[in-house]
N, C-alpha and C. Protein backbone atom coordinates (compact mmCIF):
# COMPACT_ATOMS: atom_id res chain seq x y z
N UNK A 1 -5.12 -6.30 20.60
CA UNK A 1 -6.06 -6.03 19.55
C UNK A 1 -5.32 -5.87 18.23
N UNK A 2 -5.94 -6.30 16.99
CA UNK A 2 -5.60 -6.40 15.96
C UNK A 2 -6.19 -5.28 14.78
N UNK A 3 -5.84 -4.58 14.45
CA UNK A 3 -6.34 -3.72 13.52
C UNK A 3 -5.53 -3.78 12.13
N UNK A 4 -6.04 -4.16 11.24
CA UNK A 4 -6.03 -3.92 9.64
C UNK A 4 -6.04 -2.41 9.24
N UNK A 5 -4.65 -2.37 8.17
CA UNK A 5 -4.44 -1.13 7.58
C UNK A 5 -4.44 -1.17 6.28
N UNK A 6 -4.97 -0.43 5.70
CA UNK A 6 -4.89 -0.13 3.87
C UNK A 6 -4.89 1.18 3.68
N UNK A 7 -4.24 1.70 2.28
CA UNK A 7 -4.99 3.04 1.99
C UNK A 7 -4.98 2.93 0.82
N UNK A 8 -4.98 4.01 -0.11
CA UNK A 8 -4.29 4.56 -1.47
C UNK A 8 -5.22 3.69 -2.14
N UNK A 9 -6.39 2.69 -2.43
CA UNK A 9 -6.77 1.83 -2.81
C UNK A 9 -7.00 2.48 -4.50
N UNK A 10 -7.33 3.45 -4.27
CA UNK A 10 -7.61 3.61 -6.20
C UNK A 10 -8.57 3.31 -7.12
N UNK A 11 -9.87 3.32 -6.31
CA UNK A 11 -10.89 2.32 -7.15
C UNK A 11 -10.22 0.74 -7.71
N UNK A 12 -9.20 0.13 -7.70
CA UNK A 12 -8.60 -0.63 -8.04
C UNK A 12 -10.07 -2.34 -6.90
N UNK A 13 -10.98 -2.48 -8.01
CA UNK A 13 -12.17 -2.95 -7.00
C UNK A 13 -10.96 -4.59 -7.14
N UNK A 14 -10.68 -5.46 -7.59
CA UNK A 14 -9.77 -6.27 -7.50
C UNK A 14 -9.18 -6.88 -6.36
N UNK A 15 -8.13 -5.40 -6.14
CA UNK A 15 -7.08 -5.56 -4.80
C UNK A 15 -7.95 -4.95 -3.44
N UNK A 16 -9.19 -4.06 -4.18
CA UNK A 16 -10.13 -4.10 -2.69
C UNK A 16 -10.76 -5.89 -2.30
N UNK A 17 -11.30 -6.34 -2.98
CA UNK A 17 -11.33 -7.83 -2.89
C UNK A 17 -10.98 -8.75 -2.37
N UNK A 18 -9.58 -8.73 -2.73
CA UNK A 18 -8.26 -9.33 -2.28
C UNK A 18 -8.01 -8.88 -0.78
N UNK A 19 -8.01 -7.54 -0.49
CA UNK A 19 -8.05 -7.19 0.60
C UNK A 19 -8.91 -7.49 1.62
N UNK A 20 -9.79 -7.47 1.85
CA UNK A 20 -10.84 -8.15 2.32
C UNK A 20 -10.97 -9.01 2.87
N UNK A 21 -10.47 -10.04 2.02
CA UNK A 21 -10.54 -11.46 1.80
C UNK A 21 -8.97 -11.76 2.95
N UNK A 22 -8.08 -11.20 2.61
CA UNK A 22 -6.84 -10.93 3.67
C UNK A 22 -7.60 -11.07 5.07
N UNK A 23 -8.08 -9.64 5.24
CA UNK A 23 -8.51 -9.02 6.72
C UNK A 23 -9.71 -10.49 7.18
N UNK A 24 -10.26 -10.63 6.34
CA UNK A 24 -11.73 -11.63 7.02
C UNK A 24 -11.34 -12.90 6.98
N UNK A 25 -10.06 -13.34 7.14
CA UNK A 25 -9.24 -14.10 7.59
C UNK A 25 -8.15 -13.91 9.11
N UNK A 26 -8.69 -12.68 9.16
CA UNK A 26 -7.38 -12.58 10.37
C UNK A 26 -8.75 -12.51 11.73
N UNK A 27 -8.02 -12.37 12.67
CA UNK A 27 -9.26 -12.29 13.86
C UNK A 27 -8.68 -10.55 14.17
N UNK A 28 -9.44 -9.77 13.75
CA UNK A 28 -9.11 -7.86 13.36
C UNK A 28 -10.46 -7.42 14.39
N UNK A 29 -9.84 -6.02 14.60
CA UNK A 29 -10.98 -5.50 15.65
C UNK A 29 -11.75 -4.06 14.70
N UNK A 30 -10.85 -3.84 13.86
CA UNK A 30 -10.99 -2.71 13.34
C UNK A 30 -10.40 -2.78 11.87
N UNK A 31 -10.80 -2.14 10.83
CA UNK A 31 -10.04 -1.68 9.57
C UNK A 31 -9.70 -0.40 9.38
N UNK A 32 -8.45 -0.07 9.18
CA UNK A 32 -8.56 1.48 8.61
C UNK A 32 -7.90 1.36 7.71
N UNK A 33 -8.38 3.03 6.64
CA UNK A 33 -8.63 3.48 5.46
C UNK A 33 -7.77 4.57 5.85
N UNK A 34 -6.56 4.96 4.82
CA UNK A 34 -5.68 6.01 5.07
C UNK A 34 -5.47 7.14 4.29
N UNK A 35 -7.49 6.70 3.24
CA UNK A 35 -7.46 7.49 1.95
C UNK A 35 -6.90 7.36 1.15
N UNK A 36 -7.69 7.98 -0.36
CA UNK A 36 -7.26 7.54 -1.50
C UNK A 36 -8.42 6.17 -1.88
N UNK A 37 -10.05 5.93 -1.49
CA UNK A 37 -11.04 5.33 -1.67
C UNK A 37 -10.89 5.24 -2.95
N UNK A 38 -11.15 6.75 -3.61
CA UNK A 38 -11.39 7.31 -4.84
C UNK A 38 -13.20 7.62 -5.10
N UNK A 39 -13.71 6.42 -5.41
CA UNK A 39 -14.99 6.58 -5.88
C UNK A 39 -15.89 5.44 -4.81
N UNK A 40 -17.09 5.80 -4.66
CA UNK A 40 -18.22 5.05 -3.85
C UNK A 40 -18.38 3.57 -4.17
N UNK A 41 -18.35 3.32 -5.56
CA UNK A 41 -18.47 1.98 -5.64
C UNK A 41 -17.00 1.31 -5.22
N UNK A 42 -16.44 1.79 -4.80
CA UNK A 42 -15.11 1.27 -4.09
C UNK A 42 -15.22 0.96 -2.47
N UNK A 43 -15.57 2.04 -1.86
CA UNK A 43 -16.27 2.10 -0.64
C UNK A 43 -17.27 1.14 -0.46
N UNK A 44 -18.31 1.25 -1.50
CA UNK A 44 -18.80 -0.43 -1.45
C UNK A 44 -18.65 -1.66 -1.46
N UNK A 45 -17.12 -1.77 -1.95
CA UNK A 45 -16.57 -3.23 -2.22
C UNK A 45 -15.48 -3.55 -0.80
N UNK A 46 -15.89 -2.26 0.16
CA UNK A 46 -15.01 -2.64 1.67
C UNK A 46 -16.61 -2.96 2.62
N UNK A 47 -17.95 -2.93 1.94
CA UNK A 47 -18.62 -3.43 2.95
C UNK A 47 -18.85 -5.02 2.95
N UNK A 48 -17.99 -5.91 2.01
CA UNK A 48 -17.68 -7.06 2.71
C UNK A 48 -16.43 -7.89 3.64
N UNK A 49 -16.06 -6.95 4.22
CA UNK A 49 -15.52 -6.73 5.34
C UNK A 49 -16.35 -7.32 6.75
N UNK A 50 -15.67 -8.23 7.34
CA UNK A 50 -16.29 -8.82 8.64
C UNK A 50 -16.62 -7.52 9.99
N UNK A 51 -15.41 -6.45 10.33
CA UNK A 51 -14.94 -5.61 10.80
C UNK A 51 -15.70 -4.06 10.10
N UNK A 52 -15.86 -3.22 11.17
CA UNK A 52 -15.75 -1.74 11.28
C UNK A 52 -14.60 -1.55 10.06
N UNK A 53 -15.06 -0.66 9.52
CA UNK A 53 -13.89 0.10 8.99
C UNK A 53 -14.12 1.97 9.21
N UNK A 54 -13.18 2.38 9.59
CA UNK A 54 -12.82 3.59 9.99
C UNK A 54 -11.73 4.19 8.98
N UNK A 55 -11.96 5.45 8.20
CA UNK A 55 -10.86 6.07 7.40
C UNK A 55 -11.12 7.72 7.36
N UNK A 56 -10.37 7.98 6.35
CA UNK A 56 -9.79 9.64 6.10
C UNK A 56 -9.86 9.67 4.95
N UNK A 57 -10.20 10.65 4.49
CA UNK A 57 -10.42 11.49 3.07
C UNK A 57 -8.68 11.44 2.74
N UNK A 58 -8.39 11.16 1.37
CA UNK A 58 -7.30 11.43 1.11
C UNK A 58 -7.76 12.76 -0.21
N UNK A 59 -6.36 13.31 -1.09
CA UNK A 59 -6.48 13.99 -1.81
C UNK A 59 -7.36 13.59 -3.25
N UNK A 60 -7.87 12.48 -3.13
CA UNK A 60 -8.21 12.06 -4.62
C UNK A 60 -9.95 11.63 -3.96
N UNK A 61 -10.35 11.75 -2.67
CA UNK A 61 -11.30 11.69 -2.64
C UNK A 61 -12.40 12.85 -2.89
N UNK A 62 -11.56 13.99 -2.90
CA UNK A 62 -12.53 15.20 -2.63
C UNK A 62 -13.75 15.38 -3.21
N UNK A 63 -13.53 15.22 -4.64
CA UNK A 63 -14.53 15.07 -5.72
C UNK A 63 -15.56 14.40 -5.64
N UNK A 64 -15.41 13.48 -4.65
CA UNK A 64 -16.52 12.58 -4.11
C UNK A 64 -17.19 12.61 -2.54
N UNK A 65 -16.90 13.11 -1.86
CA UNK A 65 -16.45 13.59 -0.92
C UNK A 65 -18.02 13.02 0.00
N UNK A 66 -19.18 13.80 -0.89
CA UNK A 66 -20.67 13.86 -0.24
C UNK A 66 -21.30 12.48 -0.53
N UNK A 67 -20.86 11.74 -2.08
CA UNK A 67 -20.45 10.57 -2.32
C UNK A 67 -20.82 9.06 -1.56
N UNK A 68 -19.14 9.49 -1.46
CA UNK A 68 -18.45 8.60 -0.01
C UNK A 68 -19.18 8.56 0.96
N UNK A 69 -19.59 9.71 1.74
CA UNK A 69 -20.24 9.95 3.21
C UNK A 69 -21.88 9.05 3.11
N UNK A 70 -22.29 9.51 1.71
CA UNK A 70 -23.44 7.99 1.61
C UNK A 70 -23.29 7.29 1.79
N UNK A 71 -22.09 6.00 0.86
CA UNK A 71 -21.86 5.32 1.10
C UNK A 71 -22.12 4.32 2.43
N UNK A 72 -20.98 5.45 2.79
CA UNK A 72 -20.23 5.34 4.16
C UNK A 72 -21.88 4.72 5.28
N UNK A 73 -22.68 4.92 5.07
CA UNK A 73 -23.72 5.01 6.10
C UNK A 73 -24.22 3.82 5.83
N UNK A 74 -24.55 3.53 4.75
CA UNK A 74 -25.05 2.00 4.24
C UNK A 74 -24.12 0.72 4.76
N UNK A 75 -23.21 1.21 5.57
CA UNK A 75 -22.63 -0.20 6.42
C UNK A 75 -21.53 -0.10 7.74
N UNK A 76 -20.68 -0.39 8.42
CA UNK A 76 -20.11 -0.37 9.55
C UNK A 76 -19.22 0.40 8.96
N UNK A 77 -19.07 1.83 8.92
CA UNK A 77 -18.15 2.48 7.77
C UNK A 77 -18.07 4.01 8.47
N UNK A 78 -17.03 4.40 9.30
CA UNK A 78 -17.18 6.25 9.29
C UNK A 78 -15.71 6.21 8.33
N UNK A 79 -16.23 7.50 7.98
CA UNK A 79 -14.81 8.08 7.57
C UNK A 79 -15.07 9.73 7.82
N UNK A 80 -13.53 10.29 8.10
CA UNK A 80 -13.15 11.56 8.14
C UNK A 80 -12.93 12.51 7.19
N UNK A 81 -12.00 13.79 8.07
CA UNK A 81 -11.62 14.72 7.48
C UNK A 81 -10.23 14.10 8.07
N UNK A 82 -9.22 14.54 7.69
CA UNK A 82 -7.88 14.27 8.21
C UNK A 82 -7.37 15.38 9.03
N UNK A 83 -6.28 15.37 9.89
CA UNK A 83 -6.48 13.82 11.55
C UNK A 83 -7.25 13.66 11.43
N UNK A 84 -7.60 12.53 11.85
CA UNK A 84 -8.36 11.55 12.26
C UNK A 84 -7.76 10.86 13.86
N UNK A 85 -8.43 11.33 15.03
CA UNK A 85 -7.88 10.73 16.17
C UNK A 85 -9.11 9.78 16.85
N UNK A 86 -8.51 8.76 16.98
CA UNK A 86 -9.18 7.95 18.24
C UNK A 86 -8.73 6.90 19.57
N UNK A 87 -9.30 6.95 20.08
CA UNK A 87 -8.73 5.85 21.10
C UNK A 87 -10.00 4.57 21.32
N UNK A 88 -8.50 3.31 21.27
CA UNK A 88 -9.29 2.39 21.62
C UNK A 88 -8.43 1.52 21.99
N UNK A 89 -8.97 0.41 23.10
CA UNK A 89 -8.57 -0.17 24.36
C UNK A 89 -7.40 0.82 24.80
N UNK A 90 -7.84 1.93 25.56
CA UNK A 90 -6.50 2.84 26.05
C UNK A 90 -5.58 3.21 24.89
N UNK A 91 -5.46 2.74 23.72
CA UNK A 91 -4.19 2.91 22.63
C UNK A 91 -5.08 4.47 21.81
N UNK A 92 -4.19 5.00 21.42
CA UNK A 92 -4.44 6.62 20.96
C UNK A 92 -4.01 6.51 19.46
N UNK A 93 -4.62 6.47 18.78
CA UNK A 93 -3.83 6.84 17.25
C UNK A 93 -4.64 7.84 15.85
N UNK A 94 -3.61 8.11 15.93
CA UNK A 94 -4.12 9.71 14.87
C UNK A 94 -4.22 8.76 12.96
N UNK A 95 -4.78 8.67 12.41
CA UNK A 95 -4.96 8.61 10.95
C UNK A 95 -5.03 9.50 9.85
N UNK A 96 -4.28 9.62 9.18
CA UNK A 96 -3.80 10.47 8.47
C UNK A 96 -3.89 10.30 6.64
N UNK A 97 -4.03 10.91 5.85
CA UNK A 97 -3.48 10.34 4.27
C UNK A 97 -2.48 11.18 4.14
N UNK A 98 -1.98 12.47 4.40
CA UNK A 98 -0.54 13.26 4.30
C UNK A 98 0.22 13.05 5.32
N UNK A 99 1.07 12.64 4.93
CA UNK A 99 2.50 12.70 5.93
C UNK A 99 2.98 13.91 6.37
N UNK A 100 2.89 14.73 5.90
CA UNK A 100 3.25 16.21 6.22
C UNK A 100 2.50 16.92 7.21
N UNK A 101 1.54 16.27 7.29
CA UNK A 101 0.58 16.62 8.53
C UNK A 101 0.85 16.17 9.83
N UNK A 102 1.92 15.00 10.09
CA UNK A 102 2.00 15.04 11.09
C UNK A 102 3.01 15.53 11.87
N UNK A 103 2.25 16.01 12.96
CA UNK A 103 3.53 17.37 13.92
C UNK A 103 3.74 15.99 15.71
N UNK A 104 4.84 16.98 15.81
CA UNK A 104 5.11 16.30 16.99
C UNK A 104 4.34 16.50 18.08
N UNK A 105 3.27 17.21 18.08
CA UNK A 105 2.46 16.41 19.24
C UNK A 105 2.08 15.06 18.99
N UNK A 106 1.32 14.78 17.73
CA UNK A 106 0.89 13.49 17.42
C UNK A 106 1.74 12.34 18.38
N UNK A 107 3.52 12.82 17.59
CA UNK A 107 4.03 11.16 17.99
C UNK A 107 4.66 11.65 19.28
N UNK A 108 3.94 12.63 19.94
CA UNK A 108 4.59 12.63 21.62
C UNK A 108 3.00 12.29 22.26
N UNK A 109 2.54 12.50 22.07
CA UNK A 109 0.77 11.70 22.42
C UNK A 109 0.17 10.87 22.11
N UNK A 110 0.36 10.27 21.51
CA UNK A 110 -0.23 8.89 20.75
C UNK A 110 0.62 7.96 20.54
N UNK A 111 0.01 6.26 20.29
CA UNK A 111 1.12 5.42 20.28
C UNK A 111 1.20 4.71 18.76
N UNK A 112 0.28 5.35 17.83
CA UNK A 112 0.37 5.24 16.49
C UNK A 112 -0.17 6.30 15.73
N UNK A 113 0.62 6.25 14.88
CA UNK A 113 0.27 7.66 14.12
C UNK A 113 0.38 7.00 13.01
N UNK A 114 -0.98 6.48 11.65
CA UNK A 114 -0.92 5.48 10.54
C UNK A 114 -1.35 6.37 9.56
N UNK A 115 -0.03 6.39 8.25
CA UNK A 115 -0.74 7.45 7.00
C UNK A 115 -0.70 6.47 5.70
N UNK A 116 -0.76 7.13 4.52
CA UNK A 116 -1.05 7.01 3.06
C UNK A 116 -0.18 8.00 2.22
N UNK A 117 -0.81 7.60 1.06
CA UNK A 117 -0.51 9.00 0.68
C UNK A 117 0.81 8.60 -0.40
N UNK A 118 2.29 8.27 0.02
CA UNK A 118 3.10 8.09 -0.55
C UNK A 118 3.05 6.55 -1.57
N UNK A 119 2.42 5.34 -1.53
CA UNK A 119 2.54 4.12 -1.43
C UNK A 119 4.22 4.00 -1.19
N UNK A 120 4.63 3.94 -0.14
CA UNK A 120 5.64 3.51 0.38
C UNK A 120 5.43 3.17 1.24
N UNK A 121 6.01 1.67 2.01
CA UNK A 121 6.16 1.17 3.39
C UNK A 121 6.80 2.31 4.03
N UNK A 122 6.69 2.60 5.41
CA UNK A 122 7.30 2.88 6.50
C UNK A 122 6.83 2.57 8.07
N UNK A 123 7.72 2.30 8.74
CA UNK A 123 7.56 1.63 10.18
C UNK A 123 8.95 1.88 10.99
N UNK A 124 8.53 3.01 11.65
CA UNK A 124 9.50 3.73 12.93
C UNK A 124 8.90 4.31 13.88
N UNK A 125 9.41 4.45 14.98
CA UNK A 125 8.85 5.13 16.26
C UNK A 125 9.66 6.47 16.11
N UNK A 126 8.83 7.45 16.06
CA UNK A 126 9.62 8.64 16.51
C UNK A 126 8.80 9.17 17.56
N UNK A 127 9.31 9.64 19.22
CA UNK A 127 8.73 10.21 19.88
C UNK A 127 8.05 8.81 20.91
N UNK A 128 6.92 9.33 20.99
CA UNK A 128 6.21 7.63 21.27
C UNK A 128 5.30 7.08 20.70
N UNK A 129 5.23 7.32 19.48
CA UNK A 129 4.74 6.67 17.96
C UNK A 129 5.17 5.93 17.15
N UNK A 130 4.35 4.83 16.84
CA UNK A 130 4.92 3.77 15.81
C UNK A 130 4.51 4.51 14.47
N UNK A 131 4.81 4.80 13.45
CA UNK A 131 4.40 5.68 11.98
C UNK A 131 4.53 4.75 11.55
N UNK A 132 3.44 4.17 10.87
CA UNK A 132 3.28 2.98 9.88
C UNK A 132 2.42 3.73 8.72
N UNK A 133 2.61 3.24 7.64
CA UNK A 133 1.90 3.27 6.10
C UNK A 133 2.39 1.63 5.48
N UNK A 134 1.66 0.62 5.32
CA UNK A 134 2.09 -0.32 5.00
C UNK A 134 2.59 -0.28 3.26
N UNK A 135 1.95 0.74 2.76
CA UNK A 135 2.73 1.02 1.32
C UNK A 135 1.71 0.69 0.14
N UNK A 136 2.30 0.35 -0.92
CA UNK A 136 1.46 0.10 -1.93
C UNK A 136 0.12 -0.77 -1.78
N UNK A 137 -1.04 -0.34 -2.22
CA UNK A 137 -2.13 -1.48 -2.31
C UNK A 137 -2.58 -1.05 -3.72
N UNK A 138 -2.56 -0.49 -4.86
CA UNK A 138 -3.01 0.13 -5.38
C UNK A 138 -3.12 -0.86 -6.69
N UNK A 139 -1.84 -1.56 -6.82
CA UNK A 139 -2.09 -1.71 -8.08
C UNK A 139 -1.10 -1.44 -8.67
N UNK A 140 -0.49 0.43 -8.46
CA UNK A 140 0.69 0.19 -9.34
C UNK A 140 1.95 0.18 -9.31
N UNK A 141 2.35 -0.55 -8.76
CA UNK A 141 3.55 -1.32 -8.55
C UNK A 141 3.20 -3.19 -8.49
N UNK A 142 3.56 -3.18 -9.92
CA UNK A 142 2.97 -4.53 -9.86
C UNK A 142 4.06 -5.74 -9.15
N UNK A 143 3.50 -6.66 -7.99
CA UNK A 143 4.03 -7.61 -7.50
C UNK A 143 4.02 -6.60 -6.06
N UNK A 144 3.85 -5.54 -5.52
CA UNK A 144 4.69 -4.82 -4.45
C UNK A 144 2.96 -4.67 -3.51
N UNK A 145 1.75 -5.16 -4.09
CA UNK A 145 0.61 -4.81 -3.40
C UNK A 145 1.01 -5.60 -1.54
N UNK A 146 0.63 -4.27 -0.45
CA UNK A 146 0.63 -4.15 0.57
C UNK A 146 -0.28 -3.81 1.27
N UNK A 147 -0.98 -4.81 2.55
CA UNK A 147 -1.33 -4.23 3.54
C UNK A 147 -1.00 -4.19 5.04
N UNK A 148 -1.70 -3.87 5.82
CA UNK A 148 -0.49 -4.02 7.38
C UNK A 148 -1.61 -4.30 8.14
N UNK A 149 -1.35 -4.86 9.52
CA UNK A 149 -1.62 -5.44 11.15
C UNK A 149 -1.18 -4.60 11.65
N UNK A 150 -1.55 -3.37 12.68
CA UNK A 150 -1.03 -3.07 13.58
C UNK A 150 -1.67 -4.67 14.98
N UNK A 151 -0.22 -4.10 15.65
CA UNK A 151 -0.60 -4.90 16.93
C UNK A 151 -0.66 -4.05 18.34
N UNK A 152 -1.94 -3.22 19.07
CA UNK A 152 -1.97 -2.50 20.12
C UNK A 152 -1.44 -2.73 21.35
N UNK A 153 -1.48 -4.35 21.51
CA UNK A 153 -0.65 -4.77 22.71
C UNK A 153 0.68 -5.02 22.62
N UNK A 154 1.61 -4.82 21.62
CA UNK A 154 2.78 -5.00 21.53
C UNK A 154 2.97 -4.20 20.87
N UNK A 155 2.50 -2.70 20.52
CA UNK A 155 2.39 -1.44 19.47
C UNK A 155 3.61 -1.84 18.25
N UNK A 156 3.47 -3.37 17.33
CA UNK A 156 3.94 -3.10 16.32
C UNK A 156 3.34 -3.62 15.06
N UNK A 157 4.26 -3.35 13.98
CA UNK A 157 3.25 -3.46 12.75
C UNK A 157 3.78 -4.40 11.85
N UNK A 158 2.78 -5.10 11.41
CA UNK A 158 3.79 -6.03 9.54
C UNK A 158 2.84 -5.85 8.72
N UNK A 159 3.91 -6.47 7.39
CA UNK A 159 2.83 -5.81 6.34
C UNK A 159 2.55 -7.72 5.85
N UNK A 160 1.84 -7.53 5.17
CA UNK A 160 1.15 -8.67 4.29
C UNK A 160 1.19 -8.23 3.18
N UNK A 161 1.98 -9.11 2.40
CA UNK A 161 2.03 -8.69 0.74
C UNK A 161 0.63 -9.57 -0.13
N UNK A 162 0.77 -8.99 -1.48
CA UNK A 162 -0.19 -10.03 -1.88
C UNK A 162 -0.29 -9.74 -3.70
């Protein structure tokens, strides 16, 4: 199974677009959101998305918070509080927008543990977790916009630049 990763998006409606347009090209089972939406009409520009999308409140959503959760209902769309845990086809993975949040149960129980938060790439196993954040999507780092594939049957990840 194929799951699509983004976060940090920024109201940046553009590279949500672009994004999109990425994922509804790939054959994806799922999208996740690693927070950092920002505002609703952003959240709106991920309901043309082929795929579910599933995410987490990051720190810049709060303000919008009741917002979002509208949004969120008007299309194939939950989003959280952070953790965020689920399982699917047997694979366990916690979603996150702080990195600091995650403790070692996560990556001794689960086989992905996917955050936000920094726009920095990262991709390591610690424990028996792959920790992926595919990194920038935002915008600002211009030329560096990122999103990622996890892969559940081979638990690894790449990013797609764009």
């Amino acid at each position: 199974m194929l799951i699509g990763i983004t976060g940090d998006t920024h109201n940046n409606l553009k590279n949500i677009s672009e994004i999109c347009k990425i994922f509804n090209k790939l054959d994806l089972s799922l999208v996740i959101h690693t927070g950092d939406i920002t505002l609703p009409k952003s959240l709106k520009a991920f309901s043309n998305l082929k795929t579910p999308l599933v995410g987490v409140f990051g720190n810049n959503d709060q303000f919008e918070k009741e917002e979002l959760i509208n949004e969120s209902k008007k299309f194939d769309c939950k989003i959280f509080d952070e953790p965020h845990f689920l399982e699917i086809n047997q694979k366990r993975i916690y979603i996150l927008h702080h990195p600091e949040l995650i403790t070692k149960n996560m990556t001794e129980n689960s086989d992905f543990v996917i955050h936000g938060h920094t726009h920095r790439y990262r991709s390591e196993f610690i424990n028996n977790a792959l920790i992926f954040n595919p990194g920038e999507c935002a915008g600002h780092l211009k030329g560096k916009n990122n999103v990622g594939v996890i892969d559940t049957s081979t638990n690894t990840g790449k990013v797609i630049s764009f």
